[in-house]
C-alpha atoms as a PDB file:
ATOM      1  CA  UNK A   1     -33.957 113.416-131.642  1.00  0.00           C
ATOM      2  CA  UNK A   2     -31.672 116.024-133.807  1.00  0.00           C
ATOM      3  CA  UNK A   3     -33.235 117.374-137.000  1.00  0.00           C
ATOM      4  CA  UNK A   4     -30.416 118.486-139.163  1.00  0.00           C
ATOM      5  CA  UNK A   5     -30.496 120.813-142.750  1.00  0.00           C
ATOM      6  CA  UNK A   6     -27.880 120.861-145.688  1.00  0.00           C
ATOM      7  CA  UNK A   7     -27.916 120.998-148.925  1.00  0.00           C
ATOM      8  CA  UNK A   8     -26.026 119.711-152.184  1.00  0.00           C
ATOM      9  CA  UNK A   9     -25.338 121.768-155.146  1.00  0.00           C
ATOM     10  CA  UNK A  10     -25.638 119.871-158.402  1.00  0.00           C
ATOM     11  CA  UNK A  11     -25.216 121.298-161.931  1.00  0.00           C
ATOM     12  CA  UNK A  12     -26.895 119.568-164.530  1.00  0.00           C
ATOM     13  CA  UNK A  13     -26.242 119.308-167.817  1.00  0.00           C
ATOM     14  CA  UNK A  14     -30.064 118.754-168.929  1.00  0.00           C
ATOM     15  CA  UNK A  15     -32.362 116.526-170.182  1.00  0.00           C
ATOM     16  CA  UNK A  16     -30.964 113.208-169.252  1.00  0.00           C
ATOM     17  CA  UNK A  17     -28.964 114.155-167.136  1.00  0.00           C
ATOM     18  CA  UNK A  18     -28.371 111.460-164.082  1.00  0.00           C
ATOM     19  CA  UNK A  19     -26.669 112.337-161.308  1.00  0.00           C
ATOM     20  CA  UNK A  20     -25.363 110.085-158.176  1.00  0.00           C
ATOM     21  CA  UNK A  21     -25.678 111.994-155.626  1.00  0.00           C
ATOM     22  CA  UNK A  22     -25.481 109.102-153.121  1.00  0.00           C
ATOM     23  CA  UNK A  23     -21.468 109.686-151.366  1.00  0.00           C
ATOM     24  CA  UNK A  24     -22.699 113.149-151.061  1.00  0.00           C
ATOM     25  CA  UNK A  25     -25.505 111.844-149.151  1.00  0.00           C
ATOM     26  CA  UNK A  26     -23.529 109.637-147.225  1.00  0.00           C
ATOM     27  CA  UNK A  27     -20.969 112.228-146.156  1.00  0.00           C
ATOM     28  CA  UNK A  28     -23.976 114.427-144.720  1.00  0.00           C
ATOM     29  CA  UNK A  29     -25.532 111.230-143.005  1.00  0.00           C
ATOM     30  CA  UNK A  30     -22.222 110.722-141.305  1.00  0.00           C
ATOM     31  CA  UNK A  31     -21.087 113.748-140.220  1.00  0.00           C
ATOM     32  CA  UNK A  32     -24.174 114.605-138.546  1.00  0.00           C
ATOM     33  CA  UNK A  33     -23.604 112.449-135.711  1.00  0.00           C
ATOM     34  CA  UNK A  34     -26.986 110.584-136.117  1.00  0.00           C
ATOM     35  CA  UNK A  35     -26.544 106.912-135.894  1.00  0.00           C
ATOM     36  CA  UNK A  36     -30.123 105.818-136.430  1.00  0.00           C
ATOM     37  CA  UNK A  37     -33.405 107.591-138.582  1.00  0.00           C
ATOM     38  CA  UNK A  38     -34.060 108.859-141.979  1.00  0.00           C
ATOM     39  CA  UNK A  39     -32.816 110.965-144.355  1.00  0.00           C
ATOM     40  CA  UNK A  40     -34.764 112.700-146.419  1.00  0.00           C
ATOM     41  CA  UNK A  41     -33.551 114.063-149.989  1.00  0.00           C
ATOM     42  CA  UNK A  42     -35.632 116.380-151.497  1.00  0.00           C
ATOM     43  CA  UNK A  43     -34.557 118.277-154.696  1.00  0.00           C
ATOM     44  CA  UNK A  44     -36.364 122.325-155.501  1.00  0.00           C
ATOM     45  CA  UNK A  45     -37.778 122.820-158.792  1.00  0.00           C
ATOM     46  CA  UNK A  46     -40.697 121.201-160.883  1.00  0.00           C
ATOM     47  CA  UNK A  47     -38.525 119.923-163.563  1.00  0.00           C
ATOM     48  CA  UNK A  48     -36.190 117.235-161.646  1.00  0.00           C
ATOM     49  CA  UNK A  49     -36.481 114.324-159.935  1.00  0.00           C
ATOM     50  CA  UNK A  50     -34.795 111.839-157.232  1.00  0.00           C
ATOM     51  CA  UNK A  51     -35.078 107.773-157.959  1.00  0.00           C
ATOM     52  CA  UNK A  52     -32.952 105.070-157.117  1.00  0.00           C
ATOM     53  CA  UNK A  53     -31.576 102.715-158.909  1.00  0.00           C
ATOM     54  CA  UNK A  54     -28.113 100.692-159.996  1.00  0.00           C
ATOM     55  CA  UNK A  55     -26.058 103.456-161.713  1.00  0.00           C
ATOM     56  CA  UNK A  56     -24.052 101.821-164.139  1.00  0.00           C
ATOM     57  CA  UNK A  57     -23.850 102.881-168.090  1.00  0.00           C
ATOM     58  CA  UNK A  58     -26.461 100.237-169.791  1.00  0.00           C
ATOM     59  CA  UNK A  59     -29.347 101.240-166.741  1.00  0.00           C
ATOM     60  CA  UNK A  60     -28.579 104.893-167.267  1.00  0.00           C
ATOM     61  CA  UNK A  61     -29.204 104.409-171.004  1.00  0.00           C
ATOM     62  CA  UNK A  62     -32.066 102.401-170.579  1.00  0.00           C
ATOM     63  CA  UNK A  63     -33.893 105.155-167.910  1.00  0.00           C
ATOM     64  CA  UNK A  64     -33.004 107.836-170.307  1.00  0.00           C
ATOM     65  CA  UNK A  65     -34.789 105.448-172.986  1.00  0.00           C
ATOM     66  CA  UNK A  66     -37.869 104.821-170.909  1.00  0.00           C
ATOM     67  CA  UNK A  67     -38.407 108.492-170.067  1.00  0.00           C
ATOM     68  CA  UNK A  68     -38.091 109.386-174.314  1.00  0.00           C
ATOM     69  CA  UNK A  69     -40.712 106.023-174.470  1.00  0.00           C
ATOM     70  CA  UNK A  70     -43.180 107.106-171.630  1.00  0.00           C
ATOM     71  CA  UNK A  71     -43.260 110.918-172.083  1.00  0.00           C
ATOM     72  CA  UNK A  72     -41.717 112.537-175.677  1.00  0.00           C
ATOM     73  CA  UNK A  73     -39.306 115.161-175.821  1.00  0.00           C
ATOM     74  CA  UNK A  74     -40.364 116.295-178.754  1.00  0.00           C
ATOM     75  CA  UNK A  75     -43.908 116.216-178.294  1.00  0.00           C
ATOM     76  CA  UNK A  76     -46.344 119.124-178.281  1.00  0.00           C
ATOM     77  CA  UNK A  77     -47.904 119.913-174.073  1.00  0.00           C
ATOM     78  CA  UNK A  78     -50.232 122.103-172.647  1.00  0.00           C
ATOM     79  CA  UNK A  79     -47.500 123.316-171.018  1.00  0.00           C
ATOM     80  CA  UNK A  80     -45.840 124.280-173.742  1.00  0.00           C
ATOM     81  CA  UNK A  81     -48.532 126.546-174.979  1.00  0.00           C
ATOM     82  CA  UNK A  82     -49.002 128.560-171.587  1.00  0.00           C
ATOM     83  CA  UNK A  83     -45.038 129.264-171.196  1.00  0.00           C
ATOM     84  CA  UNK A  84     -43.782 128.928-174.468  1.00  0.00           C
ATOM     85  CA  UNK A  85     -40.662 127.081-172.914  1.00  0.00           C
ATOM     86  CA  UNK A  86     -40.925 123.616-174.925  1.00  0.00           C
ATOM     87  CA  UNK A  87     -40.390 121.759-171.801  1.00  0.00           C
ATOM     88  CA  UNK A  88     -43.450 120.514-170.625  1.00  0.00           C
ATOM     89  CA  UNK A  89     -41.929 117.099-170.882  1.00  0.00           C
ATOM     90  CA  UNK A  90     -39.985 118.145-168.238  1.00  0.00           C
ATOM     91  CA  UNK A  91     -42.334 118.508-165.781  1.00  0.00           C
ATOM     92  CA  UNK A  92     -44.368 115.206-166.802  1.00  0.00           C
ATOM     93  CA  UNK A  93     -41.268 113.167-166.005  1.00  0.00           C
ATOM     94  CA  UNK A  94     -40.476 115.110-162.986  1.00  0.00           C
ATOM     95  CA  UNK A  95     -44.018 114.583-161.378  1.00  0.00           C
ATOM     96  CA  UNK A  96     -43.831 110.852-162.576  1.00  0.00           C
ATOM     97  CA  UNK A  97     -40.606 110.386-160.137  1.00  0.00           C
ATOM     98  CA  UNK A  98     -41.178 112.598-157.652  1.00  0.00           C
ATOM     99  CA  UNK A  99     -39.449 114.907-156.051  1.00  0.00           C
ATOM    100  CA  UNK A 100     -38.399 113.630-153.158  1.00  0.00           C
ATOM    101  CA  UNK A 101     -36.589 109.530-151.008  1.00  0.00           C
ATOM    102  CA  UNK A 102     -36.682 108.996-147.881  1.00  0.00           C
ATOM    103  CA  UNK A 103     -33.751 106.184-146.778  1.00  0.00           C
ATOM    104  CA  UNK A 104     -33.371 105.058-143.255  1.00  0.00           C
ATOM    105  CA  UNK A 105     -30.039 104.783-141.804  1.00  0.00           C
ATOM    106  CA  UNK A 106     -28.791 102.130-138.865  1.00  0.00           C
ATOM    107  CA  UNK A 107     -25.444 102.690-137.518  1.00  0.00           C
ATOM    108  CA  UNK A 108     -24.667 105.678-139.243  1.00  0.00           C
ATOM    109  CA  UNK A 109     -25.121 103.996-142.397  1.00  0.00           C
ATOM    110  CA  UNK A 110     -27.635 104.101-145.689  1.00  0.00           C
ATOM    111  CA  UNK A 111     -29.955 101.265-145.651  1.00  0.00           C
ATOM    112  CA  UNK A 112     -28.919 100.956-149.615  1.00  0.00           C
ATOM    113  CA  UNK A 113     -29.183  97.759-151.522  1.00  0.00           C
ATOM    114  CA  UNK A 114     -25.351  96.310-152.893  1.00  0.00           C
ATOM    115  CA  UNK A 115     -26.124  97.967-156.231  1.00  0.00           C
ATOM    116  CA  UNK A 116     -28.595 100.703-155.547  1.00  0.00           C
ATOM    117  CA  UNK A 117     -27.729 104.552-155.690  1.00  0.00           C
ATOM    118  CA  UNK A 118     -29.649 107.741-155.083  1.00  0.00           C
ATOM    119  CA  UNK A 119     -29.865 109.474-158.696  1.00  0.00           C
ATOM    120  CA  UNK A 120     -30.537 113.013-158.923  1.00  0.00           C
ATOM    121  CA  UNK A 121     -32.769 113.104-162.322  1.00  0.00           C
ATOM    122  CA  UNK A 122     -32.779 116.291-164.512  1.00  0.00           C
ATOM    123  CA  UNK A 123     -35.178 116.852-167.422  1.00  0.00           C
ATOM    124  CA  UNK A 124     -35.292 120.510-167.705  1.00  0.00           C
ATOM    125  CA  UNK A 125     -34.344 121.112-171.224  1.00  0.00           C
ATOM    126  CA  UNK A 126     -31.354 123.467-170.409  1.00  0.00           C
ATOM    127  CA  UNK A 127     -28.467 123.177-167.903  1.00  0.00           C
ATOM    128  CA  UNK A 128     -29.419 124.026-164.483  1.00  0.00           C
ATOM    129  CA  UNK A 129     -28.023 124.645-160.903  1.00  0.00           C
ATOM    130  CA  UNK A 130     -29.787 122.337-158.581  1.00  0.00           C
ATOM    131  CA  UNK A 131     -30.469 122.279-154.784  1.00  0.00           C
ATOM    132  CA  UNK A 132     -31.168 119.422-153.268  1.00  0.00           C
ATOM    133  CA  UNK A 133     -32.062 119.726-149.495  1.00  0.00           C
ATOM    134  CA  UNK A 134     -30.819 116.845-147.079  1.00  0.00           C
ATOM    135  CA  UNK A 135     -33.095 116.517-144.131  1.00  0.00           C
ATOM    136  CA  UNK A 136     -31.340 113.550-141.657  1.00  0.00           C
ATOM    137  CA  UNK A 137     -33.931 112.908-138.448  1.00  0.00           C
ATOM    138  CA  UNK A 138     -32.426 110.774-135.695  1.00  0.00           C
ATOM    139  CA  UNK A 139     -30.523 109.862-132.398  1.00  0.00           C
END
């Protein structure tokens, strides 16, 4: 079995910012040789997120909604009051999705629904350079 490491560089715009990040994916997945395993895409920071889910304008605008519905922007957080950075909300949403997807892949290929994309998810409050860290496993 090969274990191999990349990474993609993302930068965000932030809060709200959705990324696809899944032909970038792909590409890795492919060029690695692997035909069959998982991939695992994990993305550094606390204030971020991976998800999947059809990318297409009216979905993008409702998961921005959702996020504003579940966990304010402009609402006051602990956080908030040990940093002084106003972005607490950031790191509720991140911890809600998660940090990391694993997909398996059969013939070299991303076991993807028709309409279903790998979305990088950034709710810091600022613009930020992301790394997201592409673990593929397989033979």
């Amino acid at each position: 079995m090969k274990i191999i490491t990349k990474e993609i560089l993302e930068d965000t715009k932030g809060a709200g910012d959705l990324v696809d990040i899944t032909e970038k994916v792909t590409a890795l997945v492919e060029k690695s040789g692997t035909r069959d395993g998982n991939v695992t895409v994990f993305v550094v920071g606390s204030t971020a997120a991976l998800t999947t889910f059809e990318y297409e304008p009216g979905l993008i605008k409702d998961v921005r909604e959702l996020c504003e519905k579940l966990i304010p922007a402009g609402k006051r957080y602990h956080h908030d009051d040990t940093w002084g950075d106003a972005n607490g909300f950031s790191h509720l949403r991140s911890a809600l999705f998660g940090p990391s997807i694993v997909v398996p892949f059969r013939s070299g290929k991303l076991a993807l629904g028709t309409w279903q994309q790998l979305v990088l998810a950034e709710f810091d409050n600022r613009p930020r350079h992301r790394q997201v860290v592409v673990q593929i496993m397989g033979e």
